[in-house]
C-alpha atoms as a PDB file:
ATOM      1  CA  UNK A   1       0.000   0.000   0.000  1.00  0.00           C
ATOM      2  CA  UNK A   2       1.333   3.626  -0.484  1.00  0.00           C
ATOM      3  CA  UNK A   3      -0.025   7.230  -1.001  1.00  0.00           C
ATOM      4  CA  UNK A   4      -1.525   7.725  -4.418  1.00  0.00           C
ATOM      5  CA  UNK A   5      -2.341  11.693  -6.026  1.00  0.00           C
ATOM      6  CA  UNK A   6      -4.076  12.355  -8.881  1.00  0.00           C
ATOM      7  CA  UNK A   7      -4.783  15.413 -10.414  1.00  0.00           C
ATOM      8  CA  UNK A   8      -7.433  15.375 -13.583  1.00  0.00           C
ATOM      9  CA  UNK A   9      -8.096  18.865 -15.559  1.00  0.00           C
ATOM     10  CA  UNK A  10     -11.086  18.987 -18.035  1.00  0.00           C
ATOM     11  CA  UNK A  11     -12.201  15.474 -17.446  1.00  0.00           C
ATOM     12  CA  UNK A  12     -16.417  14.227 -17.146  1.00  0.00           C
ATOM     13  CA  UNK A  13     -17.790  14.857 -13.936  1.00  0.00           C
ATOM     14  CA  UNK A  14     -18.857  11.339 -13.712  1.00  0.00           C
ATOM     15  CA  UNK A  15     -15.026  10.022 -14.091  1.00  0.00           C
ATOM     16  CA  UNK A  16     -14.416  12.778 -10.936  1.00  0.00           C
ATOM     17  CA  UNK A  17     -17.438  10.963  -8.918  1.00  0.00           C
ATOM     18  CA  UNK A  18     -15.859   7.389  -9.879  1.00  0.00           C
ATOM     19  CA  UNK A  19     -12.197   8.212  -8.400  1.00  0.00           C
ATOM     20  CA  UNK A  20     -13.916   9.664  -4.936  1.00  0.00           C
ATOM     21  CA  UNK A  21     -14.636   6.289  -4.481  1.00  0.00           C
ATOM     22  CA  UNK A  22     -11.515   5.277  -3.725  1.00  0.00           C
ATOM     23  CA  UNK A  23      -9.700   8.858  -3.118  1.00  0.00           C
ATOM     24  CA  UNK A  24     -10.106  12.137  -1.380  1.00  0.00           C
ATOM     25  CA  UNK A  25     -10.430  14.989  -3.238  1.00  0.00           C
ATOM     26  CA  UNK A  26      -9.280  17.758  -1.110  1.00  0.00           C
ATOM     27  CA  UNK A  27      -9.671  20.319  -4.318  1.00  0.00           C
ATOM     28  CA  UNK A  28     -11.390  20.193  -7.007  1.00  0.00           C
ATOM     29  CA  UNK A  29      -9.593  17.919  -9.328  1.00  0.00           C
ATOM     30  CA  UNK A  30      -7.031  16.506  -6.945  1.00  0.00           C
ATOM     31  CA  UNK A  31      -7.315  13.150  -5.373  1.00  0.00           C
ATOM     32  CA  UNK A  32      -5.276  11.783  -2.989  1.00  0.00           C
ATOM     33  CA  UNK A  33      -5.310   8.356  -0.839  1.00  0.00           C
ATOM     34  CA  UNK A  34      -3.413   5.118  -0.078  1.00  0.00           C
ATOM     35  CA  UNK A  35      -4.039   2.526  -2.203  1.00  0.00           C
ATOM     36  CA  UNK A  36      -2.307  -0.930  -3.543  1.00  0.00           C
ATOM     37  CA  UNK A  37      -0.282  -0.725  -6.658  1.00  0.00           C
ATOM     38  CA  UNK A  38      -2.649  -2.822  -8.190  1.00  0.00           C
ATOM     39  CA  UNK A  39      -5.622  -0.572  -7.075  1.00  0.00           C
ATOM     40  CA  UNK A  40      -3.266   2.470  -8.520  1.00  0.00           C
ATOM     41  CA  UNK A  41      -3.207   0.960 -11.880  1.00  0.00           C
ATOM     42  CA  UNK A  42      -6.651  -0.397 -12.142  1.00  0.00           C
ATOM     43  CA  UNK A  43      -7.311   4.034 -11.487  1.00  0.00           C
ATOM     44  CA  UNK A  44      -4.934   4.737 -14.428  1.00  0.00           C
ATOM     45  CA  UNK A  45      -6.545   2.868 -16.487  1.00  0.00           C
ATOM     46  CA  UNK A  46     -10.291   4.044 -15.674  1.00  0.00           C
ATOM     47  CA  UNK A  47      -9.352   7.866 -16.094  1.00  0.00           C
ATOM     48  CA  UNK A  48      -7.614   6.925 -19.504  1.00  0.00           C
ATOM     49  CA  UNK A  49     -10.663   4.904 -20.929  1.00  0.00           C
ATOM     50  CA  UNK A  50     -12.929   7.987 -19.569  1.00  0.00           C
ATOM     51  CA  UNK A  51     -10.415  10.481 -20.414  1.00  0.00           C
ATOM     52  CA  UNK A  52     -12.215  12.598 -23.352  1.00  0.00           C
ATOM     53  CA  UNK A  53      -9.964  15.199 -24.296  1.00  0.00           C
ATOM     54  CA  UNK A  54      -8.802  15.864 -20.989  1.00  0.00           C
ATOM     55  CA  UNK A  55      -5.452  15.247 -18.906  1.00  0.00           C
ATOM     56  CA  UNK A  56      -3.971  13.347 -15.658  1.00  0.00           C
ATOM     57  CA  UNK A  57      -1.341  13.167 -14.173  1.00  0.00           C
ATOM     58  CA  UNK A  58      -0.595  10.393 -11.398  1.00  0.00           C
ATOM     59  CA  UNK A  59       2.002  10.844  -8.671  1.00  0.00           C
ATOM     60  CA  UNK A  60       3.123   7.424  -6.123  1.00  0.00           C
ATOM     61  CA  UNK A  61       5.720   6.810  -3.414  1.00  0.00           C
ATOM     62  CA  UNK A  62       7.793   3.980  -3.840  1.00  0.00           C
ATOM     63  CA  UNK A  63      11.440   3.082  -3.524  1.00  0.00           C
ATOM     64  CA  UNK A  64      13.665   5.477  -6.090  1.00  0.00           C
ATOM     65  CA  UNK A  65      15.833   7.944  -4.929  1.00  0.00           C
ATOM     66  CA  UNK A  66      13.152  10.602  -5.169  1.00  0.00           C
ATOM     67  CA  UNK A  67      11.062   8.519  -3.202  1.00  0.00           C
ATOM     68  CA  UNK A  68       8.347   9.107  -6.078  1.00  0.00           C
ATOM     69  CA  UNK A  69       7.116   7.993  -9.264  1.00  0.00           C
ATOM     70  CA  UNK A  70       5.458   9.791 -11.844  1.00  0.00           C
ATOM     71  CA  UNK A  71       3.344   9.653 -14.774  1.00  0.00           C
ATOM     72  CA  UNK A  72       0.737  12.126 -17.063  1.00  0.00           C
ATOM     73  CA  UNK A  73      -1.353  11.477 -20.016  1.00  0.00           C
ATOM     74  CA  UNK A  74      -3.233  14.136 -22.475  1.00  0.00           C
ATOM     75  CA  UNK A  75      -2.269  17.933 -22.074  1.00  0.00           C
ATOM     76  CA  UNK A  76      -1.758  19.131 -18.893  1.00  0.00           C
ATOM     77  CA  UNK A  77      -0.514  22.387 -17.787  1.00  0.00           C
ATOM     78  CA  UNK A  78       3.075  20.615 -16.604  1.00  0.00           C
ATOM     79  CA  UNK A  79       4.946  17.934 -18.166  1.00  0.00           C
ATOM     80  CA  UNK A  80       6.707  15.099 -16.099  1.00  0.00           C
ATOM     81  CA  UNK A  81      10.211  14.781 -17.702  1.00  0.00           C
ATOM     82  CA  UNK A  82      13.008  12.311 -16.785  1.00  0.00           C
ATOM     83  CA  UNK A  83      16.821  13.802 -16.721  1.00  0.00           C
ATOM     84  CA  UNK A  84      19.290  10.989 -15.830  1.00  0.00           C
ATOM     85  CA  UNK A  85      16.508   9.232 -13.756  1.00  0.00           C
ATOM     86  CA  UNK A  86      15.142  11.946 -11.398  1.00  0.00           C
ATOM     87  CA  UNK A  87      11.665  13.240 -12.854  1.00  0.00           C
ATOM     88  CA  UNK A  88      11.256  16.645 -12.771  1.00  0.00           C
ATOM     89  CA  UNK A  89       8.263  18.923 -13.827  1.00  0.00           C
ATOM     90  CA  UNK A  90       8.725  21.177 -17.306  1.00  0.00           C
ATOM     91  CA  UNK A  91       5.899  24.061 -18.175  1.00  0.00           C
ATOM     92  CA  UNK A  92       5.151  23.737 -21.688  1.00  0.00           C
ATOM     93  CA  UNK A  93       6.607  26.395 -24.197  1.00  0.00           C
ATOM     94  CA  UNK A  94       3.081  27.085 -25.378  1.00  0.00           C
ATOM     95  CA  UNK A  95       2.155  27.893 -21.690  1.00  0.00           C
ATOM     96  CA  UNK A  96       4.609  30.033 -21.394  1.00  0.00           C
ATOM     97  CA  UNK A  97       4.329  32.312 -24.556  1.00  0.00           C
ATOM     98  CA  UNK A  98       0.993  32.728 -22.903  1.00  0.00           C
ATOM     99  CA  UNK A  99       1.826  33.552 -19.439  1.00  0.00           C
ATOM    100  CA  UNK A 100      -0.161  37.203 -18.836  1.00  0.00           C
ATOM    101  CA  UNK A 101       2.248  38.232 -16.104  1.00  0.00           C
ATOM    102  CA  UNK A 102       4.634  38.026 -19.038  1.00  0.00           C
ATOM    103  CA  UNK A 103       2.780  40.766 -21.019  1.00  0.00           C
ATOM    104  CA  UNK A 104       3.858  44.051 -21.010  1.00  0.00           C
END
């Protein structure tokens, strides 16, 4: 068992409803519980079928050096990126073009 987040942007209300089954969602959008690996997969695989245009992004402890794994799926406002086996989080280049604080 280990802690599970999920965070879902644009996705069907009813896919939301399905994953408070199993999670908390402390904000709108974010999940978060503690949950078997198997459990954490059979999640993944239930927001992709359901995903419709929207995006995900799924975030586990386990045993790296991080202490954390990982993954997203459609377009989401950050990108998970590996660099020599640490993942790290990238903003888009089309985000940031459009960034109004950027505006002059």
């Amino acid at each position: 068992m280990g802690m599970v987040v999920m965070v879902l942007q644009r996705v069907p209300p009813s896919l939301r409803g399905e994953l408070t089954r199993w999670l908390l969602e402390p904000q709108s959008g974010v999940f978060v519980g503690t949950v078997s690996a198997m459990v954490r997969d059979k999640l993944w695989d239930k927001c992709y079928k359901s995903l419709r245009g929207g995006a995900m992004m799924q975030i586990w402890s386990t045993n790296t050096e991080q202490g954390f794994q990982m993954r997203t799926l459609g377009l989401t406002q950050r990108e998970a990126v590996d660099m020599g086996g640490l993942q790290l989080i990238r903003i888009p280049h089309r985000q940031i073009e459009s960034d109004p604080d950027d505006r002059q």
